[in-house]
Protein backbone atom coordinates (compact mmCIF):
# COMPACT_ATOMS: atom_id res chain seq x y z
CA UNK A 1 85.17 86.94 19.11
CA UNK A 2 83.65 89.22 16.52
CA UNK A 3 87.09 90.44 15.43
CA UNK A 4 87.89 86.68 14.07
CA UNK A 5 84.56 86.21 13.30
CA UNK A 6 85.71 86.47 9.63
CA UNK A 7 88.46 84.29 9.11
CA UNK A 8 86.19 81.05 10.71
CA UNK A 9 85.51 80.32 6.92
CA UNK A 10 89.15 80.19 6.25
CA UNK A 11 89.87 77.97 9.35
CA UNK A 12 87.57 75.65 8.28
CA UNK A 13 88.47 75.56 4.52
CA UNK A 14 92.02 75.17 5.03
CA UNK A 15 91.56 72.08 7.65
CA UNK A 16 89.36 71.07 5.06
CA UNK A 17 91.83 71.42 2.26
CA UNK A 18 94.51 69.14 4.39
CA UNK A 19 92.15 66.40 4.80
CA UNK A 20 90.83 65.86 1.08
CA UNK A 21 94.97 66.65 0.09
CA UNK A 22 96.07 64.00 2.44
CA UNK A 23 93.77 61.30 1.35
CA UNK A 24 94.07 61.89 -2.25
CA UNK A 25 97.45 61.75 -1.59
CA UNK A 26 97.21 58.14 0.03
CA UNK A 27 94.75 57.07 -3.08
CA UNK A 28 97.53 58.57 -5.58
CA UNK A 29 99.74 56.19 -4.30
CA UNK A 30 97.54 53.44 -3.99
CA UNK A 31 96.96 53.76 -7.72
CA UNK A 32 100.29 53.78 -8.86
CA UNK A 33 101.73 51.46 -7.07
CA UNK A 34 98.81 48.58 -7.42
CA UNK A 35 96.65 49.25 -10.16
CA UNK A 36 97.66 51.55 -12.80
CA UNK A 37 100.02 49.03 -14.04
CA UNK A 38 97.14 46.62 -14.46
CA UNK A 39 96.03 48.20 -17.18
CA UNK A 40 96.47 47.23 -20.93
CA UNK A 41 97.95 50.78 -21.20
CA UNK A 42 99.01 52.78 -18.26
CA UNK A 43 98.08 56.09 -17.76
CA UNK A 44 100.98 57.92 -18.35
CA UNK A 45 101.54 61.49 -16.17
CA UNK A 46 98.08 63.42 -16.93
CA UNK A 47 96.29 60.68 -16.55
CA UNK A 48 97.11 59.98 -13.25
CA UNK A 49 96.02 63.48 -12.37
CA UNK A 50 93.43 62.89 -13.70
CA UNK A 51 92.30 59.97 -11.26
CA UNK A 52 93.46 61.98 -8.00
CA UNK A 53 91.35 64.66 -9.34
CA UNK A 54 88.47 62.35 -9.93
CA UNK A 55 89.20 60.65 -6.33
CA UNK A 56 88.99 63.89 -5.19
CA UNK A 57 85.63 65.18 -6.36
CA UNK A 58 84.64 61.99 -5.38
CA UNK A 59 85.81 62.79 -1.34
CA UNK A 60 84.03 66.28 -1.80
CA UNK A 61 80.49 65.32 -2.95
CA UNK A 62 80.20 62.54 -0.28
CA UNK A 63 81.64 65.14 2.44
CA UNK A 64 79.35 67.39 1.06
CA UNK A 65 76.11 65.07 1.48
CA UNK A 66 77.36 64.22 5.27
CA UNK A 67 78.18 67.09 6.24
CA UNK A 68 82.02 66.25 6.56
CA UNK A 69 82.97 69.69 6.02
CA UNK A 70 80.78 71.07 9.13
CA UNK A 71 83.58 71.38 11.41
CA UNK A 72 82.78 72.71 14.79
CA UNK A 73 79.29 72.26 14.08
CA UNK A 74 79.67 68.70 14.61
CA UNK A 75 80.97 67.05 17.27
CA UNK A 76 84.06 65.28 16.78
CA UNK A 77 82.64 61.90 16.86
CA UNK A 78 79.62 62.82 14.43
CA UNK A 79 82.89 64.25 12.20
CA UNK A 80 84.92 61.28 12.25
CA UNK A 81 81.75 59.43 11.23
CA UNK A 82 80.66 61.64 8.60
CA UNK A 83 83.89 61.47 6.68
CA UNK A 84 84.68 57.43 7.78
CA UNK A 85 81.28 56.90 6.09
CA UNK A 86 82.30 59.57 2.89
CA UNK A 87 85.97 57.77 2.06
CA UNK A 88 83.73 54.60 2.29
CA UNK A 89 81.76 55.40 -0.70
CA UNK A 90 84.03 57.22 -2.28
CA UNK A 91 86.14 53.73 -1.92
CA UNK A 92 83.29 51.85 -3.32
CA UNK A 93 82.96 54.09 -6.28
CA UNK A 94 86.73 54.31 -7.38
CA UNK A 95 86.63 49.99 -7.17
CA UNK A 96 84.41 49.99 -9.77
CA UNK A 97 86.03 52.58 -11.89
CA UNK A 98 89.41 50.88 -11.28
CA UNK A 99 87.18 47.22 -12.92
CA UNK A 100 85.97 49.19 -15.83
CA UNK A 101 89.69 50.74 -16.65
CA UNK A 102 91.27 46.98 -16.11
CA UNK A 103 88.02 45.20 -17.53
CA UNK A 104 88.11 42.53 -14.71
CA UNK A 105 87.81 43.03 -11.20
CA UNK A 106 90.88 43.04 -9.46
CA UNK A 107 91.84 42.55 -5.78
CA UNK A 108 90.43 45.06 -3.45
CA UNK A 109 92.92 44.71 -0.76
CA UNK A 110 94.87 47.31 -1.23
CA UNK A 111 91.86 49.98 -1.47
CA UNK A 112 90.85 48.24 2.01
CA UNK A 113 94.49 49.23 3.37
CA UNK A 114 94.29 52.49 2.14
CA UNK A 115 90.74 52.90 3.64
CA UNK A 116 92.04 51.51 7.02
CA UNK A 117 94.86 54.22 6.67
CA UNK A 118 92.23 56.95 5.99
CA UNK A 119 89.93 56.08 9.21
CA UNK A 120 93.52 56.41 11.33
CA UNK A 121 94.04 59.91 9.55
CA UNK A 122 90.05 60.94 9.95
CA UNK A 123 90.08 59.90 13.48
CA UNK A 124 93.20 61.86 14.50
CA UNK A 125 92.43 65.02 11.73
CA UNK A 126 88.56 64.64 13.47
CA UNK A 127 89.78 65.19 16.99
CA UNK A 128 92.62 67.85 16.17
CA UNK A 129 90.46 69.63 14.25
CA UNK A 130 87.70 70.18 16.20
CA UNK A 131 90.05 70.82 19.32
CA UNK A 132 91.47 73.55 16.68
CA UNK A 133 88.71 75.03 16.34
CA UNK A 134 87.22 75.15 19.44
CA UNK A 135 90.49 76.67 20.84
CA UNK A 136 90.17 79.54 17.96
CA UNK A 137 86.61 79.79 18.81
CA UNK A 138 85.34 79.55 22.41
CA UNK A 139 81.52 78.50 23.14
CA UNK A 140 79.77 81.83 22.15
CA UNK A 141 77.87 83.74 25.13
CA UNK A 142 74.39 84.09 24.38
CA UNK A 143 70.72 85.32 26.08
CA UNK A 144 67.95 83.60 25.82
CA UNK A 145 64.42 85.66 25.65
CA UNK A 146 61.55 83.62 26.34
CA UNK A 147 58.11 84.08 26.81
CA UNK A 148 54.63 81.86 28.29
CA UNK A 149 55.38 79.28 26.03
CA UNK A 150 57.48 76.12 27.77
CA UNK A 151 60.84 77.03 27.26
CA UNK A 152 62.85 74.10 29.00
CA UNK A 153 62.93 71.87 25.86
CA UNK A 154 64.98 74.50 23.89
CA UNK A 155 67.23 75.34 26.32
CA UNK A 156 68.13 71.96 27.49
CA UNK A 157 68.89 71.25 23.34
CA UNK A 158 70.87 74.63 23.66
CA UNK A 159 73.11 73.26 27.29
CA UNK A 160 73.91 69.60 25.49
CA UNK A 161 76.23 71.98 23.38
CA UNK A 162 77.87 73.54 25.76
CA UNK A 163 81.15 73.34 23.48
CA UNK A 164 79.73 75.68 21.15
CA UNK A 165 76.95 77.80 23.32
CA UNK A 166 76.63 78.81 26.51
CA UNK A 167 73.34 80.57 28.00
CA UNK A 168 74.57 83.02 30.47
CA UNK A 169 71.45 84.79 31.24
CA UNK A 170 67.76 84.37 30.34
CA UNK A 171 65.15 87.27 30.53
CA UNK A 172 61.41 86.84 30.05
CA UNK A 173 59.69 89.10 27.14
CA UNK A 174 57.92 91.26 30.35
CA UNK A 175 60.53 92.57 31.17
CA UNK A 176 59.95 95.20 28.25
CA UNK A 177 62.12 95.92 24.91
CA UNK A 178 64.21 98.23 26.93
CA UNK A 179 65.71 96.00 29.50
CA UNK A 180 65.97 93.09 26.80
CA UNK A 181 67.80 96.29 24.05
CA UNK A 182 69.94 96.83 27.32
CA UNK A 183 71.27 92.67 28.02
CA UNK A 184 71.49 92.27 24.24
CA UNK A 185 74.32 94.19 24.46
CA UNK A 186 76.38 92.16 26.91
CA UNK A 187 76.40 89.16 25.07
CA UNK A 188 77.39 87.62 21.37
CA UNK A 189 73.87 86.15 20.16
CA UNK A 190 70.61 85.87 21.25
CA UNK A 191 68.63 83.02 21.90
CA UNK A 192 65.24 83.41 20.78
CA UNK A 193 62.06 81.07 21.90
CA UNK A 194 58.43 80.60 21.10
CA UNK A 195 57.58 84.33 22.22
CA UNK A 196 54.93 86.04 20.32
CA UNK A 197 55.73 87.51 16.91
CA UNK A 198 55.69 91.37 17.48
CA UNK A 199 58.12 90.93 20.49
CA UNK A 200 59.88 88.55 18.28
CA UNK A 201 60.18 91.11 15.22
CA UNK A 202 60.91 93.83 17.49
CA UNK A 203 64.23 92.10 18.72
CA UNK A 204 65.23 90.38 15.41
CA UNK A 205 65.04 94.12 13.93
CA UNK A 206 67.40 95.64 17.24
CA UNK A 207 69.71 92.44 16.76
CA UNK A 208 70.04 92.87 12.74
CA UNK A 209 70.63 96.81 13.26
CA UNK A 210 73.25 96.36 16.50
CA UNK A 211 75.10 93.30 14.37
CA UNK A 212 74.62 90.53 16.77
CA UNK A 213 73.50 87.10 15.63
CA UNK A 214 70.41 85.44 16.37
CA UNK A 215 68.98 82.01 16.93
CA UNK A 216 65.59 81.93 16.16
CA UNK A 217 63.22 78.85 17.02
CA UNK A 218 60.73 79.40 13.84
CA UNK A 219 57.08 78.92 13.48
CA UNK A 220 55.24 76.97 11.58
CA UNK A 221 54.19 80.07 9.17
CA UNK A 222 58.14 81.04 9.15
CA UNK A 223 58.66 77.60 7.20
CA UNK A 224 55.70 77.99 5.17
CA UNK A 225 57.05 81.64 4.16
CA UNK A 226 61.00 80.51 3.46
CA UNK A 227 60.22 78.19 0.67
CA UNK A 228 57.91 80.91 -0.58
CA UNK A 229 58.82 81.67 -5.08
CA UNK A 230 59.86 85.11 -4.82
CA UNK A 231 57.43 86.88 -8.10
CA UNK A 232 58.52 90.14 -9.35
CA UNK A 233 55.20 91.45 -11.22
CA UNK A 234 54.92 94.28 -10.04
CA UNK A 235 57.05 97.01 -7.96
CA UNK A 236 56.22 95.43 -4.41
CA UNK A 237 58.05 92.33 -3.36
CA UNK A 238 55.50 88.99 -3.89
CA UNK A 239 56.25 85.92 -2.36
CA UNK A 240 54.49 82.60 -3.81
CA UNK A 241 53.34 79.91 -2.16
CA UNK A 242 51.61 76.82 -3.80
CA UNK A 243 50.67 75.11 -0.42
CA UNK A 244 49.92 71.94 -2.36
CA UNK A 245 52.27 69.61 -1.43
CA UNK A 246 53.71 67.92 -4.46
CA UNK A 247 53.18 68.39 -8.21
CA UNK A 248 52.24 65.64 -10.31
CA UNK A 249 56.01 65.53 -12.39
CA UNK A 250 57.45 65.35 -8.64
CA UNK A 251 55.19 62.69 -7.48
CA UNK A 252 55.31 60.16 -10.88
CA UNK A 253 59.09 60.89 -10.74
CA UNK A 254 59.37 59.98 -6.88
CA UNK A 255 56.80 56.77 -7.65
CA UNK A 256 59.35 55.79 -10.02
CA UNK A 257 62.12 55.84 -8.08
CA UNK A 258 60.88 53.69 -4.84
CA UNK A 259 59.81 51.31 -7.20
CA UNK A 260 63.19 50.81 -8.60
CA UNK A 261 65.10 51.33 -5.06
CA UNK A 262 62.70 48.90 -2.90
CA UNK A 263 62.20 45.90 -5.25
CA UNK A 264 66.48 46.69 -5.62
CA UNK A 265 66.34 46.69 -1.60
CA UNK A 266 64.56 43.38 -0.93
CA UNK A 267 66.70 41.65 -3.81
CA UNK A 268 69.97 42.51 -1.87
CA UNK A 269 68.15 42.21 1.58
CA UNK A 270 66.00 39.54 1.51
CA UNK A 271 68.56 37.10 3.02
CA UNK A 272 68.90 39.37 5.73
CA UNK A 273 65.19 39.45 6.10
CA UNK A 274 64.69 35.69 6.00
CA UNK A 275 67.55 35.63 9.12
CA UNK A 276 65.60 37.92 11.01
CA UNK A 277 62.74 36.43 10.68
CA UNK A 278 64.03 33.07 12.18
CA UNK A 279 65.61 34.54 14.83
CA UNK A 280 62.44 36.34 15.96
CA UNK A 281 60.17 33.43 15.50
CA UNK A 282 62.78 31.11 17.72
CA UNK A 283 63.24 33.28 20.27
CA UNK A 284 59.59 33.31 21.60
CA UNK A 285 57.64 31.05 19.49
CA UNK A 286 55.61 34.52 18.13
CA UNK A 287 55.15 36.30 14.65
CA UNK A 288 57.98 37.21 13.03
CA UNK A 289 55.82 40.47 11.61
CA UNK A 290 53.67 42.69 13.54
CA UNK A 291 51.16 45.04 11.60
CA UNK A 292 49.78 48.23 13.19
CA UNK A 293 47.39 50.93 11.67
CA UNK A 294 49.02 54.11 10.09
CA UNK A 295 48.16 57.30 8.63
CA UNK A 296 49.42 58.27 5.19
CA UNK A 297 48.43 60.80 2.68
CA UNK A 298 45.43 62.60 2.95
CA UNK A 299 44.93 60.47 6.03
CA UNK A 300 44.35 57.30 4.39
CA UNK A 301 44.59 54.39 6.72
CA UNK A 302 46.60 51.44 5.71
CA UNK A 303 48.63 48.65 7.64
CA UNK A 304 51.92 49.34 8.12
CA UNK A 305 54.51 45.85 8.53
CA UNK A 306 57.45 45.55 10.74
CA UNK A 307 59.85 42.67 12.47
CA UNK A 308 57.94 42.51 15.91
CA UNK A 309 60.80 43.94 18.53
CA UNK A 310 58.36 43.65 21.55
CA UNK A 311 57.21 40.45 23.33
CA UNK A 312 53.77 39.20 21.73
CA UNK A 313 50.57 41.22 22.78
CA UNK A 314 53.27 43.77 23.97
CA UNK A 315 49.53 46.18 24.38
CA UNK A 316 47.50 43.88 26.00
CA UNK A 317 44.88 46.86 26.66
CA UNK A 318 45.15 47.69 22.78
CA UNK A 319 45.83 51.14 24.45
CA UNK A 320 49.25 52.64 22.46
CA UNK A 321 51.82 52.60 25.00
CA UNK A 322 55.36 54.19 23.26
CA UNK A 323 58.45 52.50 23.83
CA UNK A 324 60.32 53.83 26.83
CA UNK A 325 64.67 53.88 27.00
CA UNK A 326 64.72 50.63 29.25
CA UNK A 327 61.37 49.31 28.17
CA UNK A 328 61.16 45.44 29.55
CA UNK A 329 58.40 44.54 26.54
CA UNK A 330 61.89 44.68 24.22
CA UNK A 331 62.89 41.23 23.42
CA UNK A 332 66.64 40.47 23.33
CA UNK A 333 66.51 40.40 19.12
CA UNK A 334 64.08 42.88 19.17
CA UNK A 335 66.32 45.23 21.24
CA UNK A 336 68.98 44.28 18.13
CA UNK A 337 67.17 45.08 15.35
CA UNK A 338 65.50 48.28 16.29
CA UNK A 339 68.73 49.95 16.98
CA UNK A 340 70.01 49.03 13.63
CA UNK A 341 67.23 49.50 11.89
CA UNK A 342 66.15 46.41 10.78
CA UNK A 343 62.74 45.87 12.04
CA UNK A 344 61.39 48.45 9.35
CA UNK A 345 62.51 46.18 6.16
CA UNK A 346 59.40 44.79 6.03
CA UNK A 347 57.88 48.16 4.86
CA UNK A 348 59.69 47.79 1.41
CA UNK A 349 56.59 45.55 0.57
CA UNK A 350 54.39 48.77 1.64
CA UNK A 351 56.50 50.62 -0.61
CA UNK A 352 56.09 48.53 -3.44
CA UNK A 353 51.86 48.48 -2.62
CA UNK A 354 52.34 52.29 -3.25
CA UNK A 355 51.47 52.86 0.96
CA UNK A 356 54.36 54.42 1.80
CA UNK A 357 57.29 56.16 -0.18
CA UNK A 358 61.32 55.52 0.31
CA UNK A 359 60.86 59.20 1.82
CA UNK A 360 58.74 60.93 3.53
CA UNK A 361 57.18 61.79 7.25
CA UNK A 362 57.14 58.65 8.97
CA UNK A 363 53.29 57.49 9.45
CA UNK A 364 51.67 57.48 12.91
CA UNK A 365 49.31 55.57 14.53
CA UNK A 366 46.16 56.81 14.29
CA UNK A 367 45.36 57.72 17.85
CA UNK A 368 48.62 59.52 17.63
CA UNK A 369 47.79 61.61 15.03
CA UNK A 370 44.68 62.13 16.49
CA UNK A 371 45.82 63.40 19.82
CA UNK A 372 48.47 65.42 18.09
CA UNK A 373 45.93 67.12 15.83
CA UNK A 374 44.35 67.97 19.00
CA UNK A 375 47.19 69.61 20.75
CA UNK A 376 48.75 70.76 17.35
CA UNK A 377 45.77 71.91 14.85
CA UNK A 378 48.70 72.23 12.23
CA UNK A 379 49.73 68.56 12.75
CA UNK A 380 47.19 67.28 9.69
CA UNK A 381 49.64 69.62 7.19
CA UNK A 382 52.27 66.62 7.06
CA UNK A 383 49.59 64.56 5.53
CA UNK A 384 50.54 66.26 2.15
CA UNK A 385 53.01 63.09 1.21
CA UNK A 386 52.76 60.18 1.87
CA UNK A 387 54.51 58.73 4.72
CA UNK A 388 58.15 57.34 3.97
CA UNK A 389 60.49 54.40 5.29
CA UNK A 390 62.92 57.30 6.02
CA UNK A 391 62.55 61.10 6.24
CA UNK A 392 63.86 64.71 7.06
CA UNK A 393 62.93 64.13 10.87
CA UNK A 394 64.42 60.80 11.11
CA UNK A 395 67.49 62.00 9.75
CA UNK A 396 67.54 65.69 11.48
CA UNK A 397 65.48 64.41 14.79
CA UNK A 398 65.33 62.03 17.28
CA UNK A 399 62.66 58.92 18.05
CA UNK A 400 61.61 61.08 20.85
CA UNK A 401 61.53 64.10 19.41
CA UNK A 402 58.56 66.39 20.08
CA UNK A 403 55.83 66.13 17.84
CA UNK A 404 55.41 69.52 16.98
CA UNK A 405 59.67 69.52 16.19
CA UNK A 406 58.48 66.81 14.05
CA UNK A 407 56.25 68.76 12.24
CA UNK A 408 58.71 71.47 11.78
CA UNK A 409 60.67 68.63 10.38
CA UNK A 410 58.83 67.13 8.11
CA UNK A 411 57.17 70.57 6.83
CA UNK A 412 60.54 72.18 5.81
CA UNK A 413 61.28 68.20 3.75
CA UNK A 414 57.38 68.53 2.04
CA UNK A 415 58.19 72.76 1.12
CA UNK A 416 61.43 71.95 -0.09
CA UNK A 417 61.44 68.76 -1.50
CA UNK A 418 63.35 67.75 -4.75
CA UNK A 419 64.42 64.43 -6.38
CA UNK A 420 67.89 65.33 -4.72
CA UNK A 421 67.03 65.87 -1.35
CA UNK A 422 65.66 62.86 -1.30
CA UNK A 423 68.58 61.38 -2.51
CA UNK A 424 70.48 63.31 0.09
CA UNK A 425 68.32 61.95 2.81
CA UNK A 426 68.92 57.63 1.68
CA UNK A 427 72.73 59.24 2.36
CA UNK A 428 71.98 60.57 5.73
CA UNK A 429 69.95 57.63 7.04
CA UNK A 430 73.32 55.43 6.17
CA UNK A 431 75.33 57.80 8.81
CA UNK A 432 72.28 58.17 11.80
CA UNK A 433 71.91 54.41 11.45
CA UNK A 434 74.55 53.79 14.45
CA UNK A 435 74.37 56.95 16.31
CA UNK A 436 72.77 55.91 19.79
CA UNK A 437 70.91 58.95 20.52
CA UNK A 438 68.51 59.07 16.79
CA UNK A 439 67.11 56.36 18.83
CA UNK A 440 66.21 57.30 21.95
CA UNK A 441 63.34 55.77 23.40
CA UNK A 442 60.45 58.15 24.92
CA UNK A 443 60.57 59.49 28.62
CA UNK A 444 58.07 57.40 31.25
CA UNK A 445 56.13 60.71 31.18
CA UNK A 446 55.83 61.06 27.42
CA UNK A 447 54.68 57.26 27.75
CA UNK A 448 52.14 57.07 29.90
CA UNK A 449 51.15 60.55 28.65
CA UNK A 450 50.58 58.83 25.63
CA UNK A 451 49.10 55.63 26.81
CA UNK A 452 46.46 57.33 29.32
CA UNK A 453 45.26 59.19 26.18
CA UNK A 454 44.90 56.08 24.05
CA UNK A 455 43.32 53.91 27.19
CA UNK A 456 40.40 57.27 27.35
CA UNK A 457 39.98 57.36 23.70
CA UNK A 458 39.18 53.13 24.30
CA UNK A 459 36.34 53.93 26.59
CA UNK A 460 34.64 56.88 24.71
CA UNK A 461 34.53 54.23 21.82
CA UNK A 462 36.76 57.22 20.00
């Protein structure tokens, strides 16, 4: 595989180049033959171009935030719905460039033709690429070294992409540098777990000098050190790191923004607020809100406001007991509305108190974060930022995702963050919010793992 290993760029951009060709191609023609005359002056030659090309840009920057371009990565579904959701925008946006040109707002049924025509294209270019590419490019045989550390998690992640990776073989860090030097060389990357770090840097440095590509599950100090500010001052390579969480320019800018966004949000939402709040009150006769205590920055405590999903006194015990797959404390709405979403509206108002941010790592309950800490003496570090509505583990993890994945998460949002990946995150949230598996319940072990804890930390009076 190795001997193509170079032209997989090439694959990719030129499937890539036949999809944004193609649909500018169907918006070219949409535009001349139902709007360009519209105008008190048609565009004349050039500045028809000149729309395709601006159509065009449009298609790449949306791709570009949802990953439409990630072929392979992604499986075909997740493609289709990455670039369904980028031609929507990019719709949306050429509409109201197409009002400002005519100065009145014109009939958008032929932009909803062409964007029915473009989800038949993605949908069949989505499939046949992906086969395509697949076909060039086989799952890649790996090893996977691991060490005391439980290992199952990672390689279970690793086997539900078996289109794309297969572990043939794993070998335990015991068995000494020489035997693990010796399988290396059988397979086409290695798989690397939580093993400790001078077994880890010994096999990263034999991989980097025998060409073979790694897979590295990092530590928490791995993505404290990769946002490191490289400083040259003197003739020894410095790296930087603030390890303050925001600065004060980043956190009046981001203030400023989830102002404008949520009291924007629960203008457009509120009616679909107001519905959901009827339909939970009728269905039981209980509060349409529920209000639980979270953890925000610095670990202030504040009370955090959702659409109550579960039947009323859902905790009886007051012990926290996480929502399972099939949990039967679900109510029929409630079952609705946390799938899509909807039962976290409510924390707009939280938003606008200044308790919460548009972005950020979502706030746990404090016998969560408390148990956590315990486990995970690192787990205080996403206390940096306040909690957010969305955030980087939402949008790159699961609701059952570990906590200490979560933390991964949401330290590699708080050590990179910027104004625009925030912006790129609101974007991402938009494509998770139908994917099934971003919201998977917990296991019945994780649960009553969970709850046992709480119930304990009841009777110490903790």
């Amino acid at each position: 595989m190795q001997k193509y290993e170079q032209y997989k760029r090439m694959l990719r951009f030129l499937l890539s180049l036949l999809f944004t060709a193609a649909q500018a191609g169907v918006f070219y023609y949409t535009w001349m033959a139902y709007y360009n005359g519209l105008m008190e002056s048609p565009f004349q030659r050039k500045g028809n171009w000149l729309m395709a090309a601006f159509y065009t840009l449009l298609i790449l920057l949306f791709a570009h935030m949802y990953s439409g371009w990630r072929i392979g990565a992604l499986k075909a579904f997740h493609l289709i719905w990455s670039q369904s959701l980028s031609l929507l925008f990019a719709d949306a946006v050429i509409y109201l460039v197409i009002t400002l040109l005519t100065k009145r707002f014109q009939t958008f049924l032929p932009l909803l033709a062409m964007f029915a025509a473009q989800c038949v294209f993605t949908g069949v270019w989505g499939m046949a690429s992906t086969a395509c590419y697949l076909r060039a490019y086989p799952p890649r045989r790996v090893l996977m070294v691991y060490g005391d550390r439980p290992n199952l998690g990672l390689a279970r992640k690793f086997h539900s992409r078996e289109d794309r990776y297969i572990i043939c073989e794993t070998i335990h860090i015991s068995e000494g540098m020489g035997r693990i030097a010796e399988r290396i060389r059988e397979y086409e990357g290695v798989v690397i777990g939580d093993i400790p770090t001078p077994s880890r840097n010994r096999i990263l440095k034999y991989c980097y000098e025998q060409s073979v590509r790694t897979y590295t599950s990092p530590k928490i100090s791995d993505i404290l050190i990769r946002s490191a500010e490289s400083q040259h001052l003197f003739d020894t390579p410095i790296l930087l790191s603030r390890n303050s969480g925001l600065t004060f320019e980043q956190r009046a800018v981001k203030r400023g923004v989830d102002i404008v966004f949520s009291l924007a949000a629960v203008a457009v939402l509120s009616p679909l607020m107001a519905v959901t709040a009827l339909a939970v009150k009728l269905e039981d006769g209980g509060p349409a809100l529920f209000k639980q205590k979270r953890a925000t920055i610095n670990g202030r405590v504040f009370e955090v406001l959702k659409f109550r999903s579960m039947i009323v006194n859902a905790e009886r015990e007051g012990a926290s007991v996480p929502a399972t797959e099939q949990d039967a404390r679900i109510t029929r709405v409630g079952r609705f509305i946390r799938a899509a979403r909807i039962d976290e509206l409510p924390q707009l108002f939280n938003i606008l108190k200044g308790e919460m941010s548009l972005v950020g790592p979502r706030p746990e309950r404090l016998e969560h974060v408390e148990k956590y800490s315990r486990d995970i003496p690192e787990f205080p570090y996403r206390l940096k930022v306040k909690g957010g509505l969305t955030g980087y583990a939402q949008v790159y993890g699961k609701y059952n995702t570990t906590a200490y994945d979560k933390l991964k998460l949401d330290l590699t949002y708080i050590q990179n963050y910027s104004i625009r990946l925030d912006i790129e995150i609101l974007f991402q949230t938009v494509r998770i919010l139908f994917m099934k598996e971003s919201t998977e319940g917990f296991s019945e072990e994780a649960s009553t793992e969970m709850t046992e804890y709480s119930k304990s930390r009841m009777r110490s009076g903790g």
